[in-house]
C-alpha atoms as a PDB file:
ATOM      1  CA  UNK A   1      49.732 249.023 -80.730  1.00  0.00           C
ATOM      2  CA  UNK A   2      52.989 248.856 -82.014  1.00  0.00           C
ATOM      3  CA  UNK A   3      54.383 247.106 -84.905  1.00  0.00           C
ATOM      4  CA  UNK A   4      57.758 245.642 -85.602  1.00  0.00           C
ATOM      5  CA  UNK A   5      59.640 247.426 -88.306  1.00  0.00           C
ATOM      6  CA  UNK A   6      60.928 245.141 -91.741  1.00  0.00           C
ATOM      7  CA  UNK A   7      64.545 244.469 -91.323  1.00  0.00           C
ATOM      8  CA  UNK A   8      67.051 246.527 -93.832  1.00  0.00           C
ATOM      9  CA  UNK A   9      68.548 244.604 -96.604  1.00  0.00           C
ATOM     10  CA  UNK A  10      72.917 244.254 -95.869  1.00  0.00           C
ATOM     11  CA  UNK A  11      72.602 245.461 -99.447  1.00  0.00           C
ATOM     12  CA  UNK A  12      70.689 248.575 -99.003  1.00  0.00           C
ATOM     13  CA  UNK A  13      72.800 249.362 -95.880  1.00  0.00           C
ATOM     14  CA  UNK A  14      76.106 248.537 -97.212  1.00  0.00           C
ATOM     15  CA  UNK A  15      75.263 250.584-100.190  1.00  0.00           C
ATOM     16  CA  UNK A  16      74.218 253.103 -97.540  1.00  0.00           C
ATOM     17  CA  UNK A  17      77.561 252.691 -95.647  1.00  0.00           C
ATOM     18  CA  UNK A  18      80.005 252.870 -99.261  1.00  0.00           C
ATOM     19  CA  UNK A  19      77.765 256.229-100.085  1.00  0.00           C
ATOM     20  CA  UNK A  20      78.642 258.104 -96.832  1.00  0.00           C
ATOM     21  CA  UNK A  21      82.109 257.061 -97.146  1.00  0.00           C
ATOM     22  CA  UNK A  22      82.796 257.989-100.626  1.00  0.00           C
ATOM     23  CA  UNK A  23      81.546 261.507 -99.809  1.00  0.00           C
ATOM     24  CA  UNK A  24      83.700 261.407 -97.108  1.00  0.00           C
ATOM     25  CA  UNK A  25      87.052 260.590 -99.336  1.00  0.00           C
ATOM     26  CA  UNK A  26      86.032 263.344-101.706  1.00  0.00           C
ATOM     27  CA  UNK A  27      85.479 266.468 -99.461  1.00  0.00           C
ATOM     28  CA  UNK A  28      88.526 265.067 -97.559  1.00  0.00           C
ATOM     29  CA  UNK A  29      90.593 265.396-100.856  1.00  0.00           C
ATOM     30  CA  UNK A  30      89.204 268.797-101.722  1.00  0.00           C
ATOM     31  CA  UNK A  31      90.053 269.916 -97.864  1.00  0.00           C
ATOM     32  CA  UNK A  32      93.525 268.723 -98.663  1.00  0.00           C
ATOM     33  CA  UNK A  33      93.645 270.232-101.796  1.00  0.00           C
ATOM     34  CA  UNK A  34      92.700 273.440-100.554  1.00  0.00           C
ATOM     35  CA  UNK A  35      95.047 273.258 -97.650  1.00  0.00           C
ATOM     36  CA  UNK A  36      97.844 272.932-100.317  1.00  0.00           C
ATOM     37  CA  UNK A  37      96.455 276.101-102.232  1.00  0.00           C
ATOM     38  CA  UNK A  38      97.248 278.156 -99.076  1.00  0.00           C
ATOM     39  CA  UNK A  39     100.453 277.117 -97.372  1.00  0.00           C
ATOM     40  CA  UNK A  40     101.726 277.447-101.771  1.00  0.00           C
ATOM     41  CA  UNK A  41     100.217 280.886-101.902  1.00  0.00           C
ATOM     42  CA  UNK A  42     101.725 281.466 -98.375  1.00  0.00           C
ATOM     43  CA  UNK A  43     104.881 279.978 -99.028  1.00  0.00           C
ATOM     44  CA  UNK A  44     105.543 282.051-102.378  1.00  0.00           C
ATOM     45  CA  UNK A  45     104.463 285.290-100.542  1.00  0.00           C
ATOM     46  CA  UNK A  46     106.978 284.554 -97.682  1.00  0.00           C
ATOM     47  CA  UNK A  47     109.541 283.938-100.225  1.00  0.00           C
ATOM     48  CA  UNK A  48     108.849 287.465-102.031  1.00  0.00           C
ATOM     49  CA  UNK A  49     108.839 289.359 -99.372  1.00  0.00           C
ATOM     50  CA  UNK A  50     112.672 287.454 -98.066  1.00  0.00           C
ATOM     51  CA  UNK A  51     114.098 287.902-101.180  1.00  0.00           C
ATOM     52  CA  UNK A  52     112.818 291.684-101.361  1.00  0.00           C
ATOM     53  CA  UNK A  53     114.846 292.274 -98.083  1.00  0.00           C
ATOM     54  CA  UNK A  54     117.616 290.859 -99.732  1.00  0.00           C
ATOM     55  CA  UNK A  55     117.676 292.766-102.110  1.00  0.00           C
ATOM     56  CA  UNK A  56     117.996 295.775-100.734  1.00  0.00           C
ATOM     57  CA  UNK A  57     120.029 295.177 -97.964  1.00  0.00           C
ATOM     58  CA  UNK A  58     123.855 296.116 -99.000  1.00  0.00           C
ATOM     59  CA  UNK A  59     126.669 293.567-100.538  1.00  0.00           C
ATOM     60  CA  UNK A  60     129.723 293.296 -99.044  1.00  0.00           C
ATOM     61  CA  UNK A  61     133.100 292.461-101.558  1.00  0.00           C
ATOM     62  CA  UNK A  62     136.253 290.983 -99.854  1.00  0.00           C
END
């Protein structure tokens, strides 16, 4: 036959709740942080690469 389960604490499941959340917040902040990492590293190649055209291409003088 079955039997009724004991109710959960609000502690226990608020504790629950604030765990799964703060894990959450932190690998949202290391996503973000990695995002960064790669539009800098993209963003400093891109600007190598213009300035190496530059470079090279020919000054004019009036």
């Amino acid at each position: 036959m079955a039997v009724p389960k004991k109710r959960t604490s609000k502690m226990k499941t608020r504790l629950r709740k604030a765990q799964w959340k703060a894990q959450a917040s932190r690998e949202a902040a290391k996503a973000l942080s990695k995002a960064k990492t790669i539009l800098k590293s993209l963003r400093s190649e891109s600007e190598g690469s213009s300035s190496a055209k530059t470079e090279d291409a020919p000054t004019q003088t009036n």
